[in-house]
Protein backbone atom coordinates (compact mmCIF):
# COMPACT_ATOMS: atom_id res chain seq x y z
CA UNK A 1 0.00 0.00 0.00
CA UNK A 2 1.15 3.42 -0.99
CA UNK A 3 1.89 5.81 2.55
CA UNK A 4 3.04 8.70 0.84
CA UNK A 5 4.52 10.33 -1.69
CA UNK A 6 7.19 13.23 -3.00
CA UNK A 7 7.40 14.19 -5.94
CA UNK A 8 10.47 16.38 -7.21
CA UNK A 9 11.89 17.31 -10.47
CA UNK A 10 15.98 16.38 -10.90
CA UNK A 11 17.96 19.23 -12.81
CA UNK A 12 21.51 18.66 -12.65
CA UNK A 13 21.29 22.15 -11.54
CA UNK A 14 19.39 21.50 -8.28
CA UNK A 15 23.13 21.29 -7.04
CA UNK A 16 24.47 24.35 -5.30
CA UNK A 17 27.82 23.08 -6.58
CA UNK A 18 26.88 22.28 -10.45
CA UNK A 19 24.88 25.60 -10.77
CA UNK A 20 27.45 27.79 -9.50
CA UNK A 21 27.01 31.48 -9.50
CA UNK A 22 23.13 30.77 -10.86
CA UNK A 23 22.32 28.56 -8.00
CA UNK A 24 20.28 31.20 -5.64
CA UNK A 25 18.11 31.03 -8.53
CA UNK A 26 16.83 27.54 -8.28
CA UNK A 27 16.71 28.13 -3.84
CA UNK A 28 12.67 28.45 -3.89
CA UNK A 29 12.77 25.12 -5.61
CA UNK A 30 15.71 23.46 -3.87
CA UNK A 31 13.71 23.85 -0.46
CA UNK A 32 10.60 22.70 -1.75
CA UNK A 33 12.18 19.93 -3.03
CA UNK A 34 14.16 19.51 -0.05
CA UNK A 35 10.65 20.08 2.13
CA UNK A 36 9.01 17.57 -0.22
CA UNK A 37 11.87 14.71 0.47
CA UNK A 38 11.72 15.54 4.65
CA UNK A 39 7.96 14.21 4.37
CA UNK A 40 8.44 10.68 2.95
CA UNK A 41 12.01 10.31 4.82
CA UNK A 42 10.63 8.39 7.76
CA UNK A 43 7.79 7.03 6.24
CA UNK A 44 9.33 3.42 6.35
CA UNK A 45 10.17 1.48 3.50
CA UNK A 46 11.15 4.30 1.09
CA UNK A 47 11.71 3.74 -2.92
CA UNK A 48 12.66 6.45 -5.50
CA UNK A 49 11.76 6.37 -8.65
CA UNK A 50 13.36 8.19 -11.59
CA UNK A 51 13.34 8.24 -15.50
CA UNK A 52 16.41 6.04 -17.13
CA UNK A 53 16.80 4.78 -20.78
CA UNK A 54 15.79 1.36 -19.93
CA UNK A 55 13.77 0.09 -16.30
CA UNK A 56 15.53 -2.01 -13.83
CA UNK A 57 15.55 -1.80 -10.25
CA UNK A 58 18.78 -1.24 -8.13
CA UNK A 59 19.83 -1.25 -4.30
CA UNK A 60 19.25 1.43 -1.66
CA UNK A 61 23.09 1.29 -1.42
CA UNK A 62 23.42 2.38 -5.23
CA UNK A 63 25.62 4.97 -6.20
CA UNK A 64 25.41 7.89 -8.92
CA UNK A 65 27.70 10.88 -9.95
CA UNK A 66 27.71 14.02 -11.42
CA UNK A 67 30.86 14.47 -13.23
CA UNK A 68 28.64 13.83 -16.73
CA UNK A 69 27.38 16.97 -15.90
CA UNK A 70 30.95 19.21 -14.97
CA UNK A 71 31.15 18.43 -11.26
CA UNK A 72 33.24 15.89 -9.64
CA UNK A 73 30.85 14.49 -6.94
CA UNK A 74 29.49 11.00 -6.10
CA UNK A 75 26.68 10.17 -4.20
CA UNK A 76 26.59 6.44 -2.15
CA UNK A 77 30.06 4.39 -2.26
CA UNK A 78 31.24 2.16 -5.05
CA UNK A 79 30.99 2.26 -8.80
CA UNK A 80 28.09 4.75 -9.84
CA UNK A 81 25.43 3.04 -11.70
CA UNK A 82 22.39 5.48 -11.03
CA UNK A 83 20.73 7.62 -13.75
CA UNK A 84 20.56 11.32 -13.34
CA UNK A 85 16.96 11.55 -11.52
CA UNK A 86 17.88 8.65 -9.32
CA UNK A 87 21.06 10.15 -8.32
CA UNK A 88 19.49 13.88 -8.02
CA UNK A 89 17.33 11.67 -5.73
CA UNK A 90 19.99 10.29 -3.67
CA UNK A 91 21.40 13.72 -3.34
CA UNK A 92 18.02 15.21 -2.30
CA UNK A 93 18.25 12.18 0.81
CA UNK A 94 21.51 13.77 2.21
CA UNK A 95 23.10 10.76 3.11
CA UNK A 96 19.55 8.90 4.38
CA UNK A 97 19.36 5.44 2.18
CA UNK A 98 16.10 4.17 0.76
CA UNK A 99 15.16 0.77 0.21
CA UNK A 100 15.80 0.66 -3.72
CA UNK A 101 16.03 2.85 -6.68
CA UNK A 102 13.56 2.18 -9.85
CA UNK A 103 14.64 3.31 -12.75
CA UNK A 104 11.31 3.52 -15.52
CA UNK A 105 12.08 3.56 -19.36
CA UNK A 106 11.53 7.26 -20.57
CA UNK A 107 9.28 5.29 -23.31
CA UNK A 108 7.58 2.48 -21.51
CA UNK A 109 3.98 2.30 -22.10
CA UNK A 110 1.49 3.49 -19.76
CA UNK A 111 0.45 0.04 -18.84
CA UNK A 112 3.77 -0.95 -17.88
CA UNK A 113 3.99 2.37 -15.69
CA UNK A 114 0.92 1.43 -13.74
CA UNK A 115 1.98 -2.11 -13.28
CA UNK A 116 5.27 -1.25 -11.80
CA UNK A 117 3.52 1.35 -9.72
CA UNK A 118 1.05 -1.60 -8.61
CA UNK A 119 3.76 -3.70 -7.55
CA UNK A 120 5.61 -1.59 -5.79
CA UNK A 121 2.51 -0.67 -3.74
CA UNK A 122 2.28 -4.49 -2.98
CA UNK A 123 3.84 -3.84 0.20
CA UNK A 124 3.56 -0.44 2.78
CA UNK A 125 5.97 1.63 0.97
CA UNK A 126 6.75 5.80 0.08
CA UNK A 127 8.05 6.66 -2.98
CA UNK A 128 9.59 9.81 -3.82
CA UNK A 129 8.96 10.57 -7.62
CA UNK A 130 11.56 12.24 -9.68
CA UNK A 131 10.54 13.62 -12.86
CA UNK A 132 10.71 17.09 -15.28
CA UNK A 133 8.01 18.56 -16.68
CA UNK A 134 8.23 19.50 -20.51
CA UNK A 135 11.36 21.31 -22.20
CA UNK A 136 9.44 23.75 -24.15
CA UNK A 137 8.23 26.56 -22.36
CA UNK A 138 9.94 29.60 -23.78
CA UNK A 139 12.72 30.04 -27.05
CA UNK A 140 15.39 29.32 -24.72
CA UNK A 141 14.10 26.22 -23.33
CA UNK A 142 16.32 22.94 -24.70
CA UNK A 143 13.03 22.27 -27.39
CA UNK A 144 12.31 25.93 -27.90
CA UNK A 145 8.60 27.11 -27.38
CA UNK A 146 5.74 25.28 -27.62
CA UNK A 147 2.41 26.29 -27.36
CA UNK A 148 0.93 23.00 -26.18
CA UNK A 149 3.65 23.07 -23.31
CA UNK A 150 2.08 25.07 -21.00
CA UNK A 151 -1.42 23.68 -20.52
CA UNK A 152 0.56 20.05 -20.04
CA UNK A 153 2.78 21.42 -17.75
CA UNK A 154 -0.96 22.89 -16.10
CA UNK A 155 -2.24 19.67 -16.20
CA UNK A 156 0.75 18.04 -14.37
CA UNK A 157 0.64 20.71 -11.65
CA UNK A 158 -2.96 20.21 -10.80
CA UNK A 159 -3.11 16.63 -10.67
CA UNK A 160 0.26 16.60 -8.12
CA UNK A 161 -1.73 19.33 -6.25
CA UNK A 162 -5.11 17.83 -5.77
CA UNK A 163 -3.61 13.94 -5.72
CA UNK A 164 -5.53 13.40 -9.12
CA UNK A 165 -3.84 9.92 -10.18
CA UNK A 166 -6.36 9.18 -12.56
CA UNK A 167 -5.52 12.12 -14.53
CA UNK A 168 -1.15 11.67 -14.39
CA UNK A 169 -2.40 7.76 -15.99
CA UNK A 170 -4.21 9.95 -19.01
CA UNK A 171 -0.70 11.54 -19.91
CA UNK A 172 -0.07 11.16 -23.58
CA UNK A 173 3.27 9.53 -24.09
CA UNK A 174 3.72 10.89 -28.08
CA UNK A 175 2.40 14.32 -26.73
CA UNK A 176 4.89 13.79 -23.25
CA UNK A 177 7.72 13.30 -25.87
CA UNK A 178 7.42 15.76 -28.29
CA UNK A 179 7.59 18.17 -24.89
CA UNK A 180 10.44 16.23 -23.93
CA UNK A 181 8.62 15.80 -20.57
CA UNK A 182 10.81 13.05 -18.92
CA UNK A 183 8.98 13.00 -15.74
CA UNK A 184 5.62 11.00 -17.53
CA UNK A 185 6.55 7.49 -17.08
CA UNK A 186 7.79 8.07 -12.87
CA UNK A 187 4.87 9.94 -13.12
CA UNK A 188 2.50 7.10 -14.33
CA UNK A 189 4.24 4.91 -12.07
CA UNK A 190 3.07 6.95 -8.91
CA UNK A 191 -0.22 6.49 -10.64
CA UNK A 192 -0.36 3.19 -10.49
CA UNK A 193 0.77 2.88 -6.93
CA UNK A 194 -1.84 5.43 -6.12
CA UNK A 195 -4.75 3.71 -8.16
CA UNK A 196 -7.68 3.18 -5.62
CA UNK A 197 -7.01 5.08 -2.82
CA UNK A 198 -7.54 8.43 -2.06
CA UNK A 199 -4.86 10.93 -0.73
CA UNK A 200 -4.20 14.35 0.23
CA UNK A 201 -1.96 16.73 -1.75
CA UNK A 202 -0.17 20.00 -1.78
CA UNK A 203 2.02 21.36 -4.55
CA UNK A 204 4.88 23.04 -3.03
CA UNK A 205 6.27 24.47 -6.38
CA UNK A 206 5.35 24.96 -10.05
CA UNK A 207 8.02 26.87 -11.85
CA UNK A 208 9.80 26.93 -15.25
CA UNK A 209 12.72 28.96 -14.84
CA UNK A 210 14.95 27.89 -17.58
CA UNK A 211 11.98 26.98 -19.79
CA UNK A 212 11.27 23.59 -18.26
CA UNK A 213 8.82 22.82 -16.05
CA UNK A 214 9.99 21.88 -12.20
CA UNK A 215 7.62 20.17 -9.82
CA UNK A 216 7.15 19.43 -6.26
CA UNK A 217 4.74 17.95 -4.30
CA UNK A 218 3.84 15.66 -1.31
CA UNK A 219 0.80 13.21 -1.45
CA UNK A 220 -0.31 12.09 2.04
């Protein structure tokens, strides 16, 4: 059964570190994000789930870097293996270890995302969510503007403020990639978990300040 539930975007960027001079810009977020994490912490048996190219599961005691991204830092001991939202994940935990990472194909069908969701919601478990909204809000976004981008990015935001699973399940996976939206399938997975049971919800931040939409929430 599904406790609880964060959900967070994972910028590279959400690190003080990586974003350098620009990083008082992304603070408002940071904190809601870091707000959004502090709810599901001790909520038992905790699982993050993240966008990857493929899905496979890994260990709580999984390991990710940044140096992909310009900054020499590793999160977890031993070889990293974990995706960029799973490790933005494990850096949002500051040092607290969750049961196991699930990495979700950025292309697996919605069936399969409410499946996994189901499964993992076999047992009493929290997951915190990590996912971005589209890429396309303004020209300077990484898919330049478009116009369907904002309502979707809408849509997301009210249905991670008002716990609306039904509605993340609905998500269009051409229309999610054409908006480069990689947070669909995690989304979809929450979904599933979710299906059935009722929660409540507050949306802690809905911003897009580099043209991409950033999300987080807390389902209780």
């Amino acid at each position: 059964m599904l406790i609880a539930a964060a959900v967070c975007p994972h910028p590279p960027l959400l690190i003080p570190e990586l974003a350098g001079v620009a990083a008082p810009e992304l603070d408002a977020l940071r904190a809601s994000c870091l707000r959004a994490v502090g709810s599901v912490a001790g909520s038992g048996e905790l699982v993050v789930v993240g966008g990857a190219e493929r899905t496979r599961e890994y260990p709580g005691t999984a390991s990710g870097t940044f140096a992909p991204y310009g900054l020499d830092l590793r999160v977890g001991d031993g070889e990293p293996v974990l995706p960029l939202s799973l490790t933005v994940g494990r850096w949002l935990l500051n040092g607290r270890e969750p049961s196991a990472f699930q990495a979700v194909a950025f292309d697996a069908p919605v069936e399969e995302c409410l499946e996994l969701g189901e499964r993992l919601a076999g047992k009493d478990v929290a997951l915190l969510v990590m996912g971005d909204g589209s890429a396309c809000r303004d020209e300077k976004a990484p898919g330049h503007l478009d116009e369907r981008a904002e309502p979707y990015d809408r849509e997301v935001a009210r249905a991670l403020g008002e716990a609306d699973a039904a509605a993340l399940g609905l998500l269009d996976p051409g229309l999610s990639d054409e908006l480069m939206a990689a947070g669909r399938a995690a989304w979809q997975v929450l979904a599933g978990a979710a299906r059935g049971r009722r929660f409540s919800a507050e949306l802690l931040a809905d911003e897009a300040p580099y043209g991409v939409g950033y999300f987080a929430a807390v389902w209780r």
